[in-house]
Structure formats: C-alpha cells, structure tokens
Protein backbone atom coordinates (compact mmCIF):
# COMPACT_ATOMS: atom_id res chain seq x y z
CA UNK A 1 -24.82 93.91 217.51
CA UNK A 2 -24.69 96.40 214.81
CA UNK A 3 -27.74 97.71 212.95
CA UNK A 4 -28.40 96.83 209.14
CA UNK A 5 -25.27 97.86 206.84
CA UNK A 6 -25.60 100.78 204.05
CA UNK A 7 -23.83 99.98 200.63
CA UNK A 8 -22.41 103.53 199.34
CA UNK A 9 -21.56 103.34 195.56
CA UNK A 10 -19.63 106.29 194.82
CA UNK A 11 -20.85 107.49 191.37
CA UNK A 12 -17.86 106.61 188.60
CA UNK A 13 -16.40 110.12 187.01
CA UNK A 14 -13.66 108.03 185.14
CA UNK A 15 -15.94 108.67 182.33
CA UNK A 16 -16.13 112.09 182.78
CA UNK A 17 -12.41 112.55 182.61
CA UNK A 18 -11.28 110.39 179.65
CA UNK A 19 -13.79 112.60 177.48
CA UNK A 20 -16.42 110.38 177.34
CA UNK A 21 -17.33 106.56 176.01
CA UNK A 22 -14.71 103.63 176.57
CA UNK A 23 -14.18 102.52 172.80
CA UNK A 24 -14.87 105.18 170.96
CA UNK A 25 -11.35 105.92 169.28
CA UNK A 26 -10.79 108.13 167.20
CA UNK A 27 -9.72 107.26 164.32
CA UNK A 28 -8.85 110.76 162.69
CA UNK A 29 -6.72 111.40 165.49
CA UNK A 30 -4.74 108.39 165.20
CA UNK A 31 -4.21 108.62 161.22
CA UNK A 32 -2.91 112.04 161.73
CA UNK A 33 -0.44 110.98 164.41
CA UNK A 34 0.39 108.45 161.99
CA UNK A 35 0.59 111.25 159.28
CA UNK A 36 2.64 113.54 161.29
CA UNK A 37 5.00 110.38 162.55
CA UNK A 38 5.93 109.09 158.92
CA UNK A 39 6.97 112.81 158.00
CA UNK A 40 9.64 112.75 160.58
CA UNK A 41 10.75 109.24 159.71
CA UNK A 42 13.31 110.70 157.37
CA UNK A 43 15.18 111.85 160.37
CA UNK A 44 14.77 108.58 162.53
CA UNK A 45 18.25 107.53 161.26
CA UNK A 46 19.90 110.98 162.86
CA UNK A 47 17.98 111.27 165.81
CA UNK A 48 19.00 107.03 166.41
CA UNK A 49 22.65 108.22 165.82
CA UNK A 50 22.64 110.59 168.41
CA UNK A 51 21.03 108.15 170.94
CA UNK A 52 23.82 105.68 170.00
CA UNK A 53 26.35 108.92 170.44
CA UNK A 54 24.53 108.94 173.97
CA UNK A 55 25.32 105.44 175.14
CA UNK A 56 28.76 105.86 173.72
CA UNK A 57 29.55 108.48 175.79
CA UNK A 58 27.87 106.97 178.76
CA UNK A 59 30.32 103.67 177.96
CA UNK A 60 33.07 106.19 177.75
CA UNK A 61 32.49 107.73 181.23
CA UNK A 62 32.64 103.75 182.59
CA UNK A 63 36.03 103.20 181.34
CA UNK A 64 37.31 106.90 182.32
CA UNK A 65 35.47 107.58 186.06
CA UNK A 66 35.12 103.57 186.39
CA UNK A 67 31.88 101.51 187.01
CA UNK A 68 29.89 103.20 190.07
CA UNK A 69 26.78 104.40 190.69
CA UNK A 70 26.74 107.35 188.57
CA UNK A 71 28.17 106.06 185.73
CA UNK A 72 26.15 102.70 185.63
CA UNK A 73 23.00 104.77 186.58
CA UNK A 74 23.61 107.26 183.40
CA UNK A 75 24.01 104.09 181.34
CA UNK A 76 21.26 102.23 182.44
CA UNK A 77 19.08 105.64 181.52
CA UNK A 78 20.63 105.52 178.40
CA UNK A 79 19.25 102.11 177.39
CA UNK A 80 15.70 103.12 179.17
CA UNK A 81 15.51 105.71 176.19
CA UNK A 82 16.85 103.22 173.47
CA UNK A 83 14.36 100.91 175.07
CA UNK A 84 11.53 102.72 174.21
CA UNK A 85 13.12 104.88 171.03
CA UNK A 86 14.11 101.55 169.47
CA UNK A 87 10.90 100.52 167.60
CA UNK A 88 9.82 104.36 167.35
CA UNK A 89 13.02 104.79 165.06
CA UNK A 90 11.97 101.67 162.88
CA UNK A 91 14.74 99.11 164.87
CA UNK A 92 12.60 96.68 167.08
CA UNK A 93 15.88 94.76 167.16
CA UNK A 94 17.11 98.14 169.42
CA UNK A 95 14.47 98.00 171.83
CA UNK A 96 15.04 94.03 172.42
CA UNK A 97 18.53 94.86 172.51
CA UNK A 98 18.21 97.76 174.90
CA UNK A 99 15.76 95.76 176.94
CA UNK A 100 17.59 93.03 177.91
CA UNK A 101 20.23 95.37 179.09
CA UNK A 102 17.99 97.35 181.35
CA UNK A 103 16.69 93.84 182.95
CA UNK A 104 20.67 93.16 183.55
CA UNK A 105 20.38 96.60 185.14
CA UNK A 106 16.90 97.56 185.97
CA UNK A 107 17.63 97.98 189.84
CA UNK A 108 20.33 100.46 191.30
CA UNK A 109 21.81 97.05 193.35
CA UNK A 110 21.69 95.11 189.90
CA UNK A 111 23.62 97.50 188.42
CA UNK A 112 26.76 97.09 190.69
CA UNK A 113 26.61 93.63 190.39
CA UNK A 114 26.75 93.52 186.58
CA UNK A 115 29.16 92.24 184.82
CA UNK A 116 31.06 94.98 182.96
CA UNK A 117 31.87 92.13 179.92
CA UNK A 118 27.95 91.40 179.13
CA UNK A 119 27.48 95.53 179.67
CA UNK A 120 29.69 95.84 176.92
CA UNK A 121 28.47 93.01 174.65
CA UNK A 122 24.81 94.85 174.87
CA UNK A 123 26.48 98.12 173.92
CA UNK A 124 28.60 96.55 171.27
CA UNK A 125 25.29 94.69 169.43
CA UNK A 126 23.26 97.99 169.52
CA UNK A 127 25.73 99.75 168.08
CA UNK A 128 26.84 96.93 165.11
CA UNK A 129 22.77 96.05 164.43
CA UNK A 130 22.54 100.03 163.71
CA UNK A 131 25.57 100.16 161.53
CA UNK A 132 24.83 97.35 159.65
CA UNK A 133 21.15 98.49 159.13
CA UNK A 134 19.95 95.59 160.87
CA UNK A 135 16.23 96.24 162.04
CA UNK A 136 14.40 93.19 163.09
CA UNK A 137 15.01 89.84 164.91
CA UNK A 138 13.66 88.26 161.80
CA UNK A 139 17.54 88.46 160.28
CA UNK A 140 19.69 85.79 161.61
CA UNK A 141 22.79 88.10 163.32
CA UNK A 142 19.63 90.06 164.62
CA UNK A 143 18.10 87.04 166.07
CA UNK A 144 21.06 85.24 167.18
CA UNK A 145 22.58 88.36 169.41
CA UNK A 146 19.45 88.79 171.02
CA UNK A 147 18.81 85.21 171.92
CA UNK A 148 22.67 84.88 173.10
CA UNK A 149 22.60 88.05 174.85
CA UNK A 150 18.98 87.24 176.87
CA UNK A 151 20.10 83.90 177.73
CA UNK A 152 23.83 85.58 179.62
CA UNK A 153 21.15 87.89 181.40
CA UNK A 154 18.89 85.22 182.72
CA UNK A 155 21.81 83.08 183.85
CA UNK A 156 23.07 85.87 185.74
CA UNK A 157 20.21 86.82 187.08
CA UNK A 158 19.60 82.96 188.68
C-alpha cells in the first residue's frame, strides 16, 4: 500500500493576469469605447458596402473558377466577417443572415457538399436587406428570409 496522499493546490494567478478583481468593470472604459464607436458609425454604411463588394467578388470567383475549395473557402471567410461585422455595422439582420450561411458551410467537407442554389439565396438576401435598408428581423421581409433561409439549412444539414 501507498502512504497517506498530499493535496497540492497550485496558488490561482488568473487574478493576477486579468488586472485584478472579477467584476470590477470599468465603466469609463466601456463609455468611451462606446464614445469612440458611435463617432465612426457615420461610416458603417461604407465600410458594410465594401464587405458586400467582398462577398460579391467572392460569388464572382464561384461562377468564373467554379465551386472548389478555394473559392467556397474564400466565400465562406467572407460570411465569417459579415458574421461578426453584421450587428457592429447596425444590421443584426446581416449577421443572422451571414450566420446561417457559415453553418451551411462551417466545415471545409460542408462546403463541397453545399448546394450552390441556397449559397446564392444567402448572398442574394444579404445583399437586398442592405439595399433596401433593412436592419432587423423585427421587419417582415427581414424576418421571413431568415426563417426561410435557416429552415433550407437545417433540412440539408439532416
């Protein structure tokens, strides 16, 4: 038999490293990030534009090099950005959008297999809720070609 066991705690220097208490936020910090994001929000519309000039492109390289694994890979990245850009930019309705594309796509062997049709019908309702200012899920287009477009992703994903 073995003699009587010894408990080691290592000591905890997580505290140490995020600067201190758990909790303790600070709130100056946060309404100058705030501050500093609603000065650039007068350029949210460009910098959106340029993301949807992105995606175009990347939808253009599909239908000129075809749909392989450089071309679906540089779309799928695409969407990863509108993904999280989408709500930053003042369009939640984008980063549903873009999010249900990258589950259709979110694994290099899932993005072979989709289909090029509900690809397109992501692309195609990005691009038409940002053209016709649509921001939220609370409008009824908004909320309709979200629900329609999640439910074509879950059936081809069972």
């Amino acid at each position: 038999m073995s003699g009587p066991a010894q408990v080691i705690r290592p000591p905890n220097t997580l505290r140490l490293k995020v600067g201190g208490g758990f909790g303790g936020v600070d709130a100056k910090a946060i309404a100058k990030a705030e501050e500093a994001l609603q000065a650039m929000s007068s350029q949210f519309a460009q910098w959106l534009q340029d993301e949807i000039e992105k995606l175009d492109k990347a939808q253009a390289d599909i239908r000129d090099k075809g749909y392989n694994t450089e071309t679906a890979e540089a779309l799928y990245f695409r969407a990863h950005d509108l993904k999280g850009l989408g709500t930053t930019y003042q369009y939640p309705l984008v980063t549903r959008l873009a999010g249900s594309l990258c589950k259709l796509m979110d694994a290099p062997e899932k993005r072979m297999a989709a289909p090029i049709v509900l690809v397109d019908a992501h692309i195609d309702a990005i691009r038409a809720v940002v053209r016709d200012k649509i921001q939220t899920d609370d409008h009824p287009v908004g909320q309709t070609l979200a629900e329609t477009l999640e439910a074509r992703v879950a059936e081809h994903a069972a």
